[in-house]
N, C-alpha and C. Protein backbone atom coordinates (compact mmCIF):
# COMPACT_ATOMS: atom_id res chain seq x y z
N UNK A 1 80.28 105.26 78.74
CA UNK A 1 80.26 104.48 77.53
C UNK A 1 81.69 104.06 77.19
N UNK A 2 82.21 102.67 76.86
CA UNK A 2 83.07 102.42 76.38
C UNK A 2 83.30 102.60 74.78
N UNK A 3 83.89 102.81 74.61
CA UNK A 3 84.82 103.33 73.35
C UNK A 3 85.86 102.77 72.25
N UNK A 4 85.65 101.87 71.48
CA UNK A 4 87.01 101.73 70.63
C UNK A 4 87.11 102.36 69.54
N UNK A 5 88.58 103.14 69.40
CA UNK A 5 89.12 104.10 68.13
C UNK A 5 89.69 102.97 67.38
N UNK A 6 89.48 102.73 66.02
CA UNK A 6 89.60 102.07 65.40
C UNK A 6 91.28 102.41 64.70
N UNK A 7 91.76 101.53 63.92
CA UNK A 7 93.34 101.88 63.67
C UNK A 7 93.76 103.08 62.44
N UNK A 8 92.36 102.70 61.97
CA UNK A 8 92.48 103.85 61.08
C UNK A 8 92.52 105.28 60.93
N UNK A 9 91.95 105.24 62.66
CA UNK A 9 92.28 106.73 63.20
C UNK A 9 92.76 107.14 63.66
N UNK A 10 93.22 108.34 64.37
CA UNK A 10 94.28 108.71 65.46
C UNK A 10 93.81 108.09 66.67
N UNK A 11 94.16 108.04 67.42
CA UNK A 11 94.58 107.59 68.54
C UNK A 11 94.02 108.64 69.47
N UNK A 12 94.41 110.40 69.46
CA UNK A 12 93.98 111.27 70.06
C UNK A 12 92.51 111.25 70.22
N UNK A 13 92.20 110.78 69.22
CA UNK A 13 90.80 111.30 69.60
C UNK A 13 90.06 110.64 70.43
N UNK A 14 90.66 109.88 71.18
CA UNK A 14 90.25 110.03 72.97
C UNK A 14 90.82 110.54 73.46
N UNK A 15 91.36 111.69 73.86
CA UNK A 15 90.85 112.95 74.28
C UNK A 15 90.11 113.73 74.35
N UNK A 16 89.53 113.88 72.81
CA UNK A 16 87.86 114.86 72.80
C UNK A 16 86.96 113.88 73.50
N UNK A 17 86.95 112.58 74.06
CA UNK A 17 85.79 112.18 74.12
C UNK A 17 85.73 112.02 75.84
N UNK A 18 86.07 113.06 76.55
CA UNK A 18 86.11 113.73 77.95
C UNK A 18 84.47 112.43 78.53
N UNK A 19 84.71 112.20 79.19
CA UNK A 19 83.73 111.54 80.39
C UNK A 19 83.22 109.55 79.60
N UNK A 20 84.04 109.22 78.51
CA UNK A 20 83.94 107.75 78.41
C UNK A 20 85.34 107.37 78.43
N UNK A 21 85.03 105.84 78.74
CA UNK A 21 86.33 104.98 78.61
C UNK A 21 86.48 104.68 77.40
N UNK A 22 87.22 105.19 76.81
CA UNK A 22 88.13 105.51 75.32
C UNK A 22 89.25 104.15 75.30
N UNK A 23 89.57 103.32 74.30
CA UNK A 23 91.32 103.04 73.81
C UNK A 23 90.98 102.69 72.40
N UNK A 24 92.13 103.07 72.10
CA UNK A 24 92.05 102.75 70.60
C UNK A 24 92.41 101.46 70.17
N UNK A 25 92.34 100.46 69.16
CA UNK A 25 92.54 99.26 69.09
C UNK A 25 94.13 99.17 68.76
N UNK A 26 95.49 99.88 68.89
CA UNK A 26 96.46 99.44 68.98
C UNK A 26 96.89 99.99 70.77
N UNK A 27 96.08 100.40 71.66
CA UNK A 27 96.66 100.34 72.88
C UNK A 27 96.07 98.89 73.31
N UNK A 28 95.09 98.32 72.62
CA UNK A 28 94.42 97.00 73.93
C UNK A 28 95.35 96.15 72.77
N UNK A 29 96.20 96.32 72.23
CA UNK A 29 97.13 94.98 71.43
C UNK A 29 97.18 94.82 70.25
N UNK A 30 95.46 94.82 69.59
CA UNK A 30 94.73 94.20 68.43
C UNK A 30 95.32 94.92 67.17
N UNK A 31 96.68 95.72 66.93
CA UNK A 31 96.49 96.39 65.45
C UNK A 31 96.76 94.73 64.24
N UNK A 32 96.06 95.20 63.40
CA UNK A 32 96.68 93.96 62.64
C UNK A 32 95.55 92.62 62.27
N UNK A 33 93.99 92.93 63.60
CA UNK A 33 93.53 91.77 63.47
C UNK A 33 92.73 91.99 62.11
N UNK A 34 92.19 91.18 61.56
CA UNK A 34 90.76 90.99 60.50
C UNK A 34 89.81 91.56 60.95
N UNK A 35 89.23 92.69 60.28
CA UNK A 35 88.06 92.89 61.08
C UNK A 35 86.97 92.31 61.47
N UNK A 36 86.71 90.77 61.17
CA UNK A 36 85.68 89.81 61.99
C UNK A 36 85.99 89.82 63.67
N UNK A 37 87.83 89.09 63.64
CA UNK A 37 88.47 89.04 64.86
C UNK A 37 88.48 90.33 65.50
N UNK A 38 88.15 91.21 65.03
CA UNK A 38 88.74 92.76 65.89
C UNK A 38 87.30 93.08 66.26
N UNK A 39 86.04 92.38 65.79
CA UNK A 39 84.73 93.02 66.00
C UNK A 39 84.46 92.07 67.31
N UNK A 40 84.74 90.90 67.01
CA UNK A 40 84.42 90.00 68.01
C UNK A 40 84.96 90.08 69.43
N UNK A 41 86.14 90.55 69.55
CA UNK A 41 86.37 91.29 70.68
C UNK A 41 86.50 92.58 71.11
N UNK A 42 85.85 93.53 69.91
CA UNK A 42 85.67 94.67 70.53
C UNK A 42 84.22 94.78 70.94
N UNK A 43 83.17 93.70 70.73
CA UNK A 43 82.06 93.67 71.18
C UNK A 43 82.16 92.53 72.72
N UNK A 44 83.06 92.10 72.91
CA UNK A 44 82.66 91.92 74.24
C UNK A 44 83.53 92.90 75.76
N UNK A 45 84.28 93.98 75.10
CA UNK A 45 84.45 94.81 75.95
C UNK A 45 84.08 96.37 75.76
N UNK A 46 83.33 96.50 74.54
CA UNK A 46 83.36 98.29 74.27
C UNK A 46 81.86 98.08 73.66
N UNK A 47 81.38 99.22 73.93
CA UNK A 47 80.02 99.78 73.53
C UNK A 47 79.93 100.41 71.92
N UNK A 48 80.64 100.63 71.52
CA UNK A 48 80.89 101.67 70.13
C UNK A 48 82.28 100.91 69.65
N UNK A 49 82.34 101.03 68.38
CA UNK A 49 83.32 101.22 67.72
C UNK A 49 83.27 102.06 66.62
N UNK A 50 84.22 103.26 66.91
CA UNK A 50 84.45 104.45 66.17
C UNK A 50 85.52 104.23 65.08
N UNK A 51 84.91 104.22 63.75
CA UNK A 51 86.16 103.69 62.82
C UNK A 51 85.59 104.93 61.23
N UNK A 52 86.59 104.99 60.87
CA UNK A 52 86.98 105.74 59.66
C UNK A 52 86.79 105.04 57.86
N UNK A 53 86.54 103.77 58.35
CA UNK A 53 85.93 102.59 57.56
C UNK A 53 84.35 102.33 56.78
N UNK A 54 84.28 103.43 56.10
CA UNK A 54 82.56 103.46 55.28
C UNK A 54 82.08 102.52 55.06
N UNK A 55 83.17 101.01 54.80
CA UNK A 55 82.85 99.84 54.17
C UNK A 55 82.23 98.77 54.90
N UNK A 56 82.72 99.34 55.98
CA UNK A 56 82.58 98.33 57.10
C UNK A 56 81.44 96.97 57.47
N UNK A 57 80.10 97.94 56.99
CA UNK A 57 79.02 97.51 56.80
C UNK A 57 78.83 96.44 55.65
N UNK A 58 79.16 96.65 54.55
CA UNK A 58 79.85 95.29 53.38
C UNK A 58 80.32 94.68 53.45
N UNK A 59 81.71 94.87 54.26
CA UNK A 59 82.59 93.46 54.50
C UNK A 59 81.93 92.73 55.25
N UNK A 60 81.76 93.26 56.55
CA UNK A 60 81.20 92.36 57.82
C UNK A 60 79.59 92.06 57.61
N UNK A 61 78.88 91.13 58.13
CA UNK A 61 77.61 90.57 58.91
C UNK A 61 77.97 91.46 60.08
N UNK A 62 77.67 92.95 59.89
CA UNK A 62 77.42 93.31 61.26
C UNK A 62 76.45 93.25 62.29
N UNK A 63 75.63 92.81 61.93
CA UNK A 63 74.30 92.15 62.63
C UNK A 63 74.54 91.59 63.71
N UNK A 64 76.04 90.87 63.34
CA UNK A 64 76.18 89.22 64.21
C UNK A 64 76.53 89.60 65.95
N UNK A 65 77.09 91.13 65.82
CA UNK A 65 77.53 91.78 66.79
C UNK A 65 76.43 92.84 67.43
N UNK A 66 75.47 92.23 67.87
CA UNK A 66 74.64 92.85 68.42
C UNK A 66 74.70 93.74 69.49
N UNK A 67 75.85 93.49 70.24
CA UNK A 67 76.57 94.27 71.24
C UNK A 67 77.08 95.71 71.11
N UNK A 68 77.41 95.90 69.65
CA UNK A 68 78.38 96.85 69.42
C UNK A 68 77.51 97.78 68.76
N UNK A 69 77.83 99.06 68.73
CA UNK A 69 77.56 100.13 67.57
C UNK A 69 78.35 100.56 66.69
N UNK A 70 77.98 101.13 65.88
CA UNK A 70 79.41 101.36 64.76
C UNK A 70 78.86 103.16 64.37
N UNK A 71 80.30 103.59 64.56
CA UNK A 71 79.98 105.10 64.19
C UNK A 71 80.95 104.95 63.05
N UNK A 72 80.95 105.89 61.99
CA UNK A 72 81.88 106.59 61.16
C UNK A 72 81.73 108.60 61.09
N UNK A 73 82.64 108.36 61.57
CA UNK A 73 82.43 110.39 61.90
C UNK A 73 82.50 110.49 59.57
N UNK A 74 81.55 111.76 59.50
CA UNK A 74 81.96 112.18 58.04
C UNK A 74 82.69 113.19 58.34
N UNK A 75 83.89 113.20 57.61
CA UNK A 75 84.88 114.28 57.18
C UNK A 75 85.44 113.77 55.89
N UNK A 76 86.68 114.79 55.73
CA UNK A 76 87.35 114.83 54.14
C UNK A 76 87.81 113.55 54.59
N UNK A 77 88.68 113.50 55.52
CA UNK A 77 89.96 112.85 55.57
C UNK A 77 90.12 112.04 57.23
N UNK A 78 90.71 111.28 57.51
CA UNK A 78 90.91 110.60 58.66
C UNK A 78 92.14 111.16 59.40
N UNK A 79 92.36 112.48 59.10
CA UNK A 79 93.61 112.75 59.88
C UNK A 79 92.42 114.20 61.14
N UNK A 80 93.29 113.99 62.29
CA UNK A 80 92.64 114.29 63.54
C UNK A 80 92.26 115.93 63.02
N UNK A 81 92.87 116.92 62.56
CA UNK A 81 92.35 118.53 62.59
C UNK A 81 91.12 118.55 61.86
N UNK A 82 90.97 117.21 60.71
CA UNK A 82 89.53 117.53 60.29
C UNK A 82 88.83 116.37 60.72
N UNK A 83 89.03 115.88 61.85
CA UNK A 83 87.40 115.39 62.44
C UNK A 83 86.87 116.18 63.63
């Protein structure tokens, strides 16, 4: 399964995710885009996008990205010891 860590999260945490192709969206370039632009090409190369973003679903027509899945891990906080 391909993988994008969204910017809002660490970066490490592809490492826990042992046997998929993991990058987070500031190793493939993208920190910085809009999240329309950042969905639109994280759905034509990654299976998931793992983001820390509850809202995500409000801002965007995520529908439009039929390609993609959207996780949000629940924890307190977006820093890596508590996810």
């Amino acid at each position: 399964m391909r993988i994008l860590i969204d910017e809002c999260l660490d970066w490490r945490l592809c490492r826990s995710l042992v046997g998929h192709d993991c990058a987070s969206v500031q190793k493939m370039g993208w920190g910085g885009l809009t999240n329309g632009a950042l969905l639109e090409k994280a759905e034509q190369e990654f299976d998931v996008f793992l983001t820390g973003d509850r809202n995500l679903t409000f801002q965007q027509q995520t529908s439009r990205f039929v390609g993609l899945s959207y996780v949000t891990p629940k924890a307190f906080s977006c820093v890596t010891h508590t996810l």
